[in-house]
Protein backbone atom coordinates (compact mmCIF):
# COMPACT_ATOMS: atom_id res chain seq x y z
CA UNK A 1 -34.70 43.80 25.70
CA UNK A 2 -32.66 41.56 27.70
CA UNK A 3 -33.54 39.60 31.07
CA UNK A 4 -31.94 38.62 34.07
CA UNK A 5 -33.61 34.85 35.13
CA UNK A 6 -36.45 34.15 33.27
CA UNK A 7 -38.22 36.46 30.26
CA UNK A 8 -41.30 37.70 31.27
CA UNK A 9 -44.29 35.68 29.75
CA UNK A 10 -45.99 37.46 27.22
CA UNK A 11 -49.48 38.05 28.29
CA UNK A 12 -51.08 34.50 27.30
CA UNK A 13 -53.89 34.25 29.55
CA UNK A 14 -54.02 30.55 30.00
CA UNK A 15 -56.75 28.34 33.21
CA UNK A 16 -54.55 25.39 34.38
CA UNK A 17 -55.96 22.37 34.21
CA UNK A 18 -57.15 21.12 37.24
CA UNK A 19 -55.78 19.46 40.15
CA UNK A 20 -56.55 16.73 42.69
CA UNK A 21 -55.63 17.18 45.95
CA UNK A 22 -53.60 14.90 47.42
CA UNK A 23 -54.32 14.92 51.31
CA UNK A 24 -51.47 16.17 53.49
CA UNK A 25 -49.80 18.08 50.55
CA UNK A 26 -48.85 21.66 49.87
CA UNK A 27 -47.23 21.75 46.53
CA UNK A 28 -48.37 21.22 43.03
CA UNK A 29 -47.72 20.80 39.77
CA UNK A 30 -49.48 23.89 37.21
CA UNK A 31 -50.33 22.20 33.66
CA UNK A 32 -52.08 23.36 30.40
CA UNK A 33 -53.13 20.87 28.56
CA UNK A 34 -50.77 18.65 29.84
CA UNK A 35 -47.71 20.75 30.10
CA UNK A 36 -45.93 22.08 32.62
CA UNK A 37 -46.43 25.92 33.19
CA UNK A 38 -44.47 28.95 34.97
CA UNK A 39 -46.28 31.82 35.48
CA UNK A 40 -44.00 34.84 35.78
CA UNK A 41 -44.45 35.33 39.09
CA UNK A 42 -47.41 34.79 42.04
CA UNK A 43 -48.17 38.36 41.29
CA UNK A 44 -49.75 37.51 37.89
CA UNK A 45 -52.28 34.61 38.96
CA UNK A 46 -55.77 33.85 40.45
CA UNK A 47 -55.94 31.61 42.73
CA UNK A 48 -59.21 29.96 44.08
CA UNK A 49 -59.61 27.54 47.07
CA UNK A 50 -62.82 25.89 48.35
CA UNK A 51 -64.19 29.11 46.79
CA UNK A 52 -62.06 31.99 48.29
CA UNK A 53 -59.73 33.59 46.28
CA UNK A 54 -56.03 33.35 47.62
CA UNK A 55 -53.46 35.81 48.68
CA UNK A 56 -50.50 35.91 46.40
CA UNK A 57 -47.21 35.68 48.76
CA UNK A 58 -48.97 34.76 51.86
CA UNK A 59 -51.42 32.05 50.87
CA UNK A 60 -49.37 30.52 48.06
CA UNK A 61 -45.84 31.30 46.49
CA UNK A 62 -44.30 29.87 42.94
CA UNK A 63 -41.37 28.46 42.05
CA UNK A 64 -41.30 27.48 38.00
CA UNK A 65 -44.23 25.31 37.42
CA UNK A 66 -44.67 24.38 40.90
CA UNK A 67 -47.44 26.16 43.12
CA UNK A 68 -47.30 25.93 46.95
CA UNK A 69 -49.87 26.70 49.68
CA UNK A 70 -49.08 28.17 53.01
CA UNK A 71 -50.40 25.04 54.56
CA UNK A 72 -51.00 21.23 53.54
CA UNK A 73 -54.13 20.83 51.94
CA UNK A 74 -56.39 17.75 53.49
CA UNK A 75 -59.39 15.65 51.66
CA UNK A 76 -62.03 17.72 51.22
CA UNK A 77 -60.50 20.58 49.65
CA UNK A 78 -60.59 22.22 46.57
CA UNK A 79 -58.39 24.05 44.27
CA UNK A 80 -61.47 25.62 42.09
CA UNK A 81 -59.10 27.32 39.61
CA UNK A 82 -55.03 28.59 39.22
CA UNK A 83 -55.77 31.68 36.41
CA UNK A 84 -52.18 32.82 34.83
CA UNK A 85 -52.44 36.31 33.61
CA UNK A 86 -48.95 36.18 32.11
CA UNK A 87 -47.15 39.69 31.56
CA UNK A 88 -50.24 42.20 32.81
CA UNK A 89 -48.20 44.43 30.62
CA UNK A 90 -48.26 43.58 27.68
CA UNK A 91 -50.63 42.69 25.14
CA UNK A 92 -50.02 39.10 24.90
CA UNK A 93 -51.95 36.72 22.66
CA UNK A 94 -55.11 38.28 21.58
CA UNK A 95 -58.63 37.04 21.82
CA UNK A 96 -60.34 35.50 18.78
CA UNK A 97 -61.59 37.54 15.82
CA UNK A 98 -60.22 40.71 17.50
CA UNK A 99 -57.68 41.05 15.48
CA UNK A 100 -59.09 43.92 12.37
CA UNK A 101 -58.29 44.48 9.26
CA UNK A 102 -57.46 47.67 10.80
CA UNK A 103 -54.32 45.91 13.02
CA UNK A 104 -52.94 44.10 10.19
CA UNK A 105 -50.06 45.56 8.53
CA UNK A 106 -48.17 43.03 7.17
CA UNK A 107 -44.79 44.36 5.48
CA UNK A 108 -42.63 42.43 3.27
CA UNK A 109 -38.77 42.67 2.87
CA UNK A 110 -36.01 42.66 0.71
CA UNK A 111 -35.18 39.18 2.76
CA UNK A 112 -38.06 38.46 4.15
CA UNK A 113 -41.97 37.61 3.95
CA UNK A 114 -44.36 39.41 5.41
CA UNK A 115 -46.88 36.38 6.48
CA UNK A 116 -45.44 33.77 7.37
CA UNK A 117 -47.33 30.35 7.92
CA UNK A 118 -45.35 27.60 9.31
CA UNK A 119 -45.50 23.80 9.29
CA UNK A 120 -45.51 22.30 12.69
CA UNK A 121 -42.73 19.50 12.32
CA UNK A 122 -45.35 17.28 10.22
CA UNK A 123 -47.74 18.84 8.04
CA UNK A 124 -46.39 21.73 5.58
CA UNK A 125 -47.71 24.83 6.27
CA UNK A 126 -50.82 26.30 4.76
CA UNK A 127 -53.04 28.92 4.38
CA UNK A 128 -56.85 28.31 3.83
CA UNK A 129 -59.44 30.14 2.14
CA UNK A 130 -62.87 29.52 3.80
CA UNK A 131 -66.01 29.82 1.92
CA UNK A 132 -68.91 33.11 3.67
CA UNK A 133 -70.60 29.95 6.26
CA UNK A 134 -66.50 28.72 7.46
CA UNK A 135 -67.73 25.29 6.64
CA UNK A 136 -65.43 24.54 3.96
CA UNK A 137 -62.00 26.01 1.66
CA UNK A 138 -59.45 26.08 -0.26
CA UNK A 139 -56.17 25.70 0.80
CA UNK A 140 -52.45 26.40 -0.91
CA UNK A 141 -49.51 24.32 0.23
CA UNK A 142 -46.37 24.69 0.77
CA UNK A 143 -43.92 21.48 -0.83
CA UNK A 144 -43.05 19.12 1.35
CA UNK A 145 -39.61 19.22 3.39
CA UNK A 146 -38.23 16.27 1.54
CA UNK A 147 -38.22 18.38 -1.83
CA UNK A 148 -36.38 20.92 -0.66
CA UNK A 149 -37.78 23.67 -2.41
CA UNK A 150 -37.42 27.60 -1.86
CA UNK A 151 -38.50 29.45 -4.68
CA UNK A 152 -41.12 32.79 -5.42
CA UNK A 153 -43.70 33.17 -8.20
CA UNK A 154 -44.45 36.55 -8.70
CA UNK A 155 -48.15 37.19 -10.13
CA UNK A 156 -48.53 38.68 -13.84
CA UNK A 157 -48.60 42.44 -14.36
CA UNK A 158 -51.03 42.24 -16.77
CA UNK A 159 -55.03 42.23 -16.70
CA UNK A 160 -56.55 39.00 -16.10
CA UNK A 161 -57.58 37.91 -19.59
CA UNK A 162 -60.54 35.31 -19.72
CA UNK A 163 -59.57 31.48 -21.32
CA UNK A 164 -56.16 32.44 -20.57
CA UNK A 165 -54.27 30.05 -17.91
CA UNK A 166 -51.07 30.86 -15.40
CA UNK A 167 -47.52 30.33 -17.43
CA UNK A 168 -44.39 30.64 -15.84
CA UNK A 169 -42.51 33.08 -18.15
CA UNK A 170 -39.36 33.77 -16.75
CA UNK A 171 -36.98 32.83 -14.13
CA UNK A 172 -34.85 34.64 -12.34
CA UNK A 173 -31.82 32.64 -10.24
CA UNK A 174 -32.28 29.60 -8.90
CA UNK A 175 -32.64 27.16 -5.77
CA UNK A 176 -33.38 29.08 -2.62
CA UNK A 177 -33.17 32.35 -5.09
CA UNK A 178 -35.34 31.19 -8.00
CA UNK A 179 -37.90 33.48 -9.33
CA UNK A 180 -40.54 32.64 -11.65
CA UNK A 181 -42.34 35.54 -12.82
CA UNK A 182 -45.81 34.32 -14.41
CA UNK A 183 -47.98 36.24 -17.45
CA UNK A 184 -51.53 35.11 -18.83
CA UNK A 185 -50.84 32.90 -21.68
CA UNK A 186 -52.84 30.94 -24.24
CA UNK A 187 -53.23 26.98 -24.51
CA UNK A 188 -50.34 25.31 -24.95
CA UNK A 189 -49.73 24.02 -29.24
CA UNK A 190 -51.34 21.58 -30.80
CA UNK A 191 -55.05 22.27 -29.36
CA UNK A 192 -57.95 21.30 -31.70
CA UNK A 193 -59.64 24.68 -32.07
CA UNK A 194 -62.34 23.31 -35.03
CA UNK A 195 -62.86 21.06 -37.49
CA UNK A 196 -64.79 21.64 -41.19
CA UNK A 197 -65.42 18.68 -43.25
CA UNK A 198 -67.17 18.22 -47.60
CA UNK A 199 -67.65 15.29 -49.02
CA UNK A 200 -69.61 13.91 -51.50
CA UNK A 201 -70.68 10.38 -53.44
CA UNK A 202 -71.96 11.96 -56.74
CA UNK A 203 -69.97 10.20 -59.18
CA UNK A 204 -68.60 12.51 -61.84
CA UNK A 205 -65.75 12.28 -64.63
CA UNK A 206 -62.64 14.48 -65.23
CA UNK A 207 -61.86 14.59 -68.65
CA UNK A 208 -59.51 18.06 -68.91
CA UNK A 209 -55.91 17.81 -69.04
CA UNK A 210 -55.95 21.53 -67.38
CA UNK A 211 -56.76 21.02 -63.51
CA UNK A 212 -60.59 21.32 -62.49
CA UNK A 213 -62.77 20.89 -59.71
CA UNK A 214 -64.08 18.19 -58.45
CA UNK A 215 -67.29 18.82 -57.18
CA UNK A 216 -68.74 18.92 -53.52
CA UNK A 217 -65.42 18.76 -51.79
CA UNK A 218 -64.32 22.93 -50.69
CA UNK A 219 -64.24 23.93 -47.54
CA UNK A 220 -64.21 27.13 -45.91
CA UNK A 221 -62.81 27.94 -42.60
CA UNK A 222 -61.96 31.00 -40.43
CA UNK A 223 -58.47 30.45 -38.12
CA UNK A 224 -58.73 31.84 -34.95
CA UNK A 225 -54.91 33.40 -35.07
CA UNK A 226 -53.01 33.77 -37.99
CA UNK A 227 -50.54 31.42 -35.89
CA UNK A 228 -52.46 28.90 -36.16
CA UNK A 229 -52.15 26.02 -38.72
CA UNK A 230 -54.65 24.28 -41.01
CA UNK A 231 -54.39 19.91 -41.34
CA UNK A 232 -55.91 18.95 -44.34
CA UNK A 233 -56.80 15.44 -44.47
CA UNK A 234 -57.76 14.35 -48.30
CA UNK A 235 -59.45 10.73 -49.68
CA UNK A 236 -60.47 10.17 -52.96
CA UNK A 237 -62.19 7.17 -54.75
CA UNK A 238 -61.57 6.97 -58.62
CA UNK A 239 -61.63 4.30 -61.31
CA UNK A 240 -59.55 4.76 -64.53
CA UNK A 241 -60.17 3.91 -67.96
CA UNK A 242 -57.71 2.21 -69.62
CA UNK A 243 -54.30 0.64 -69.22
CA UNK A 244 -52.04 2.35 -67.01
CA UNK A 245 -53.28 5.92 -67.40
CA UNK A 246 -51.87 8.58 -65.02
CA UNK A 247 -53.83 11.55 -63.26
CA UNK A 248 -52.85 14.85 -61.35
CA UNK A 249 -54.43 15.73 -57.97
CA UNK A 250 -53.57 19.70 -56.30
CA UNK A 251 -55.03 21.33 -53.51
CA UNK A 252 -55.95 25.09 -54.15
CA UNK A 253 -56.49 27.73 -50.94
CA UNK A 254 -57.98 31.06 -51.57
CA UNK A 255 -57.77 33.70 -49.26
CA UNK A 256 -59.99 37.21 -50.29
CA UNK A 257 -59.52 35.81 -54.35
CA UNK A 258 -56.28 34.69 -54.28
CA UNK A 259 -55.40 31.19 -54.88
CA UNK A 260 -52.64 29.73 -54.27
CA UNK A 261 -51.45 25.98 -54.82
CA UNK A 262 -50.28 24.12 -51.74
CA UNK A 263 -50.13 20.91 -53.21
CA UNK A 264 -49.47 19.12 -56.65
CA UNK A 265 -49.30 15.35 -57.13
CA UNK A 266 -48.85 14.38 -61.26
CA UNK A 267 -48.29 10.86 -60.55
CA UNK A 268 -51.36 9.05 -59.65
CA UNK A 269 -51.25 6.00 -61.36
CA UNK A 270 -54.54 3.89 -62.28
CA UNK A 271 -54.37 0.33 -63.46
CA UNK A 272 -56.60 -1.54 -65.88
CA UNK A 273 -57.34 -4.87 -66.55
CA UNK A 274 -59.27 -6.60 -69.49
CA UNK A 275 -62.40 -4.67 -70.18
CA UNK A 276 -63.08 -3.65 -66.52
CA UNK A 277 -62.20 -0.58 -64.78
CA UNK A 278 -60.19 -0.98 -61.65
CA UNK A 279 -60.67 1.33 -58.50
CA UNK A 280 -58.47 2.54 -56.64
CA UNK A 281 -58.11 4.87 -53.60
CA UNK A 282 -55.87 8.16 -53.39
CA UNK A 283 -55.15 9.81 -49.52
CA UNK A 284 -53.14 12.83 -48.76
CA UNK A 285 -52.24 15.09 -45.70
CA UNK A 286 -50.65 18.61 -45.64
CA UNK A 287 -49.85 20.71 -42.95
CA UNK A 288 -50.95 24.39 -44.48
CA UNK A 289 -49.94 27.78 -42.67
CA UNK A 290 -52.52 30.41 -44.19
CA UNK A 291 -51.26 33.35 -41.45
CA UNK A 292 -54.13 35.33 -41.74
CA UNK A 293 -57.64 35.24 -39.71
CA UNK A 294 -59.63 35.69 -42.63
CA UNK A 295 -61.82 32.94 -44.28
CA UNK A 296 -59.93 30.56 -45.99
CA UNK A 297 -61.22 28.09 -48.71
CA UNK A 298 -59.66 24.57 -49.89
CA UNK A 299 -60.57 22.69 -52.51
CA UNK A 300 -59.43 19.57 -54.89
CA UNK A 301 -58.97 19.93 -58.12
CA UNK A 302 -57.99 16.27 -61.00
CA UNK A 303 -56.76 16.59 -64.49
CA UNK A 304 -55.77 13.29 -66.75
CA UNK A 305 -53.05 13.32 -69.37
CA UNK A 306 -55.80 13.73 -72.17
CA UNK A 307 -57.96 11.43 -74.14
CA UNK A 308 -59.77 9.54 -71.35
CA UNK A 309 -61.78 10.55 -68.41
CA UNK A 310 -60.71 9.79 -64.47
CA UNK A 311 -64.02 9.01 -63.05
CA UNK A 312 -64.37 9.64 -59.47
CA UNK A 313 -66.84 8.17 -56.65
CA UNK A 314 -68.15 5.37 -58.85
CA UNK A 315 -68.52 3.44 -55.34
CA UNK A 316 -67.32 5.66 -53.10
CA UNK A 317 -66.74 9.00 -51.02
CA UNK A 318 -64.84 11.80 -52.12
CA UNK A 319 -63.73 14.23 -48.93
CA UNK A 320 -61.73 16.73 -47.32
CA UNK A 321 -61.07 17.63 -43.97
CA UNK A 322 -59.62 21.00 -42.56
CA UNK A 323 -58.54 21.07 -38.69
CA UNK A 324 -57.29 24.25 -37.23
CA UNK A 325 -54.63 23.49 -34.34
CA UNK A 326 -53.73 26.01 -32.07
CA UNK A 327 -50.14 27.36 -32.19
């Protein structure tokens, strides 16, 4: 409702701080901490001097912040206490931790919050969750001023899903409008979910010109999704026979018996020179997309063009590597 002259204060029951009296005066200036003060009227304070409480209207009257006694006050005396009661009417600022769960009904708008915590001209404003003993928390923070931001995230509507994290899904508007609505999602691509790895040193020859295994070097690994991809890293030591003799390399995945090939090099090219074999080194990597979250097997297979023999890991390590990344 409206006022004529000054609004009722709202029942904040507030001690001044105190006063020296100054001898010969009557009037004084009512202060909590450090700030000037009107009580509503003298009708809504205590008053105590040298230990007797005072008469409102006889032994004191107010005028804004300023209190004055009936008579000059000398050295010696005391003003013991000024009490404001503020509005006896109303309910004013409550004590603390009087407040209930009970009392709080905090109702949100179309336009507006229904808690609001402000900033107080310097620090944003906050809201702090204390741990049971109050002697520490958590707080969340509002952006500074200087960003100029004024946006909502609404929470998901899903079930909280464990090794999930917070993603911002959607938005909705923008600037002081935006809307971010946020689900449970998984890890963002290109996370390392495990690693297999075969190798082996046992030097063995491929004679076949039909592609065969090489020995010691399948893996078997289970993806975690079927969107997740397998990296196959491949290195192969292997010494040819004579003069200029080419060999085929492919990379075979089975999946519940069926094999598939995801890779085929035919021109591997091994050099000789005078009666000694010459060793070289072959490396491959392939980006394979099984889609399934059953086990899934690699392995390498050689064949020659016929009539010699590729001989692998005469000095050296044979290997493949599967890595499933996360999609």
């Amino acid at each position: 409702m409206a006022y004529i002259g000054r609004e009722p204060q709202i029942g904040n029951f507030q001690v001044c701080d105190a006063i020296s009296v100054v001898n010969g005066q009557a009037a004084y200036t009512m202060q909590v901490d450090s700030t000037n003060v009107s009580p509503e009227t003298a009708n809504h304070m205590i008053v105590s001097l040298n230990g007797v409480l005072q008469k409102p209207g006889s032994s004191f009257t107010v005028s804004g912040s300023t209190i004055t006694f009936a008579s000059n006050l000398v050295t010696g005396d005391v003003i013991d206490f000024i009490h404001i009661l503020g509005s006896v009417l109303d309910l004013g600022t409550p004590s603390d931790a009087t407040v209930t769960n009970a009392k709080t009904n905090f109702v949100s708008t179309s336009s507006a919050a229904g808690l609001q915590i402000k900033g107080d001209g310097t620090t944003a404003g906050a809201l702090q969750l204390n741990c049971e003993q109050n002697s520490h928390g958590i707080k969340l923070q509002s952006p500074p001023h200087s960003a100029n931001q004024s946006y909502s995230l609404k929470f998901p509507s899903g079930n909280v899903t464990a090794g999930k994290f917070l993603k911002v899904d959607s938005v909705s508007g923008s600037g002081t409008t935006g809307v971010g609505t946020m689900t449970f999602a998984d890890a963002g691509g290109g996370k390392v979910l495990q690693v297999v790895q075969a190798e082996t040193t046992t030097a063995q020859d491929v004679a076949s010109s039909s592609f065969a295994d090489i020995g010691g070097v399948t893996v078997s690994i289970t993806p975690s999704a079927t969107s997740s991809k397998i990296f196959l890293l491949l290195s192969l030591h292997y010494d040819t026979q004579s003069t200029d003799r080419g060999f085929g390399i492919q990379v075979v995945r089975t999946i519940g018996g069926s094999a598939t090939n995801i890779h085929s090099d035919y021109g591997v090219k091994g050099l000789y020179s005078g009666s000694s074999r010459i060793q070289g080194k072959y490396t491959h990597h392939e980006l394979d997309s099984p889609s399934t979250t059953s086990a899934t097997t690699y392995k390498i297979q050689a064949k020659t063009d016929g009539g010699y023999n590729i001989r692998f890991n005469e000095q050296g390590i044979t290997s493949i590597t599967a890595i499933e990344i996360g999609a």
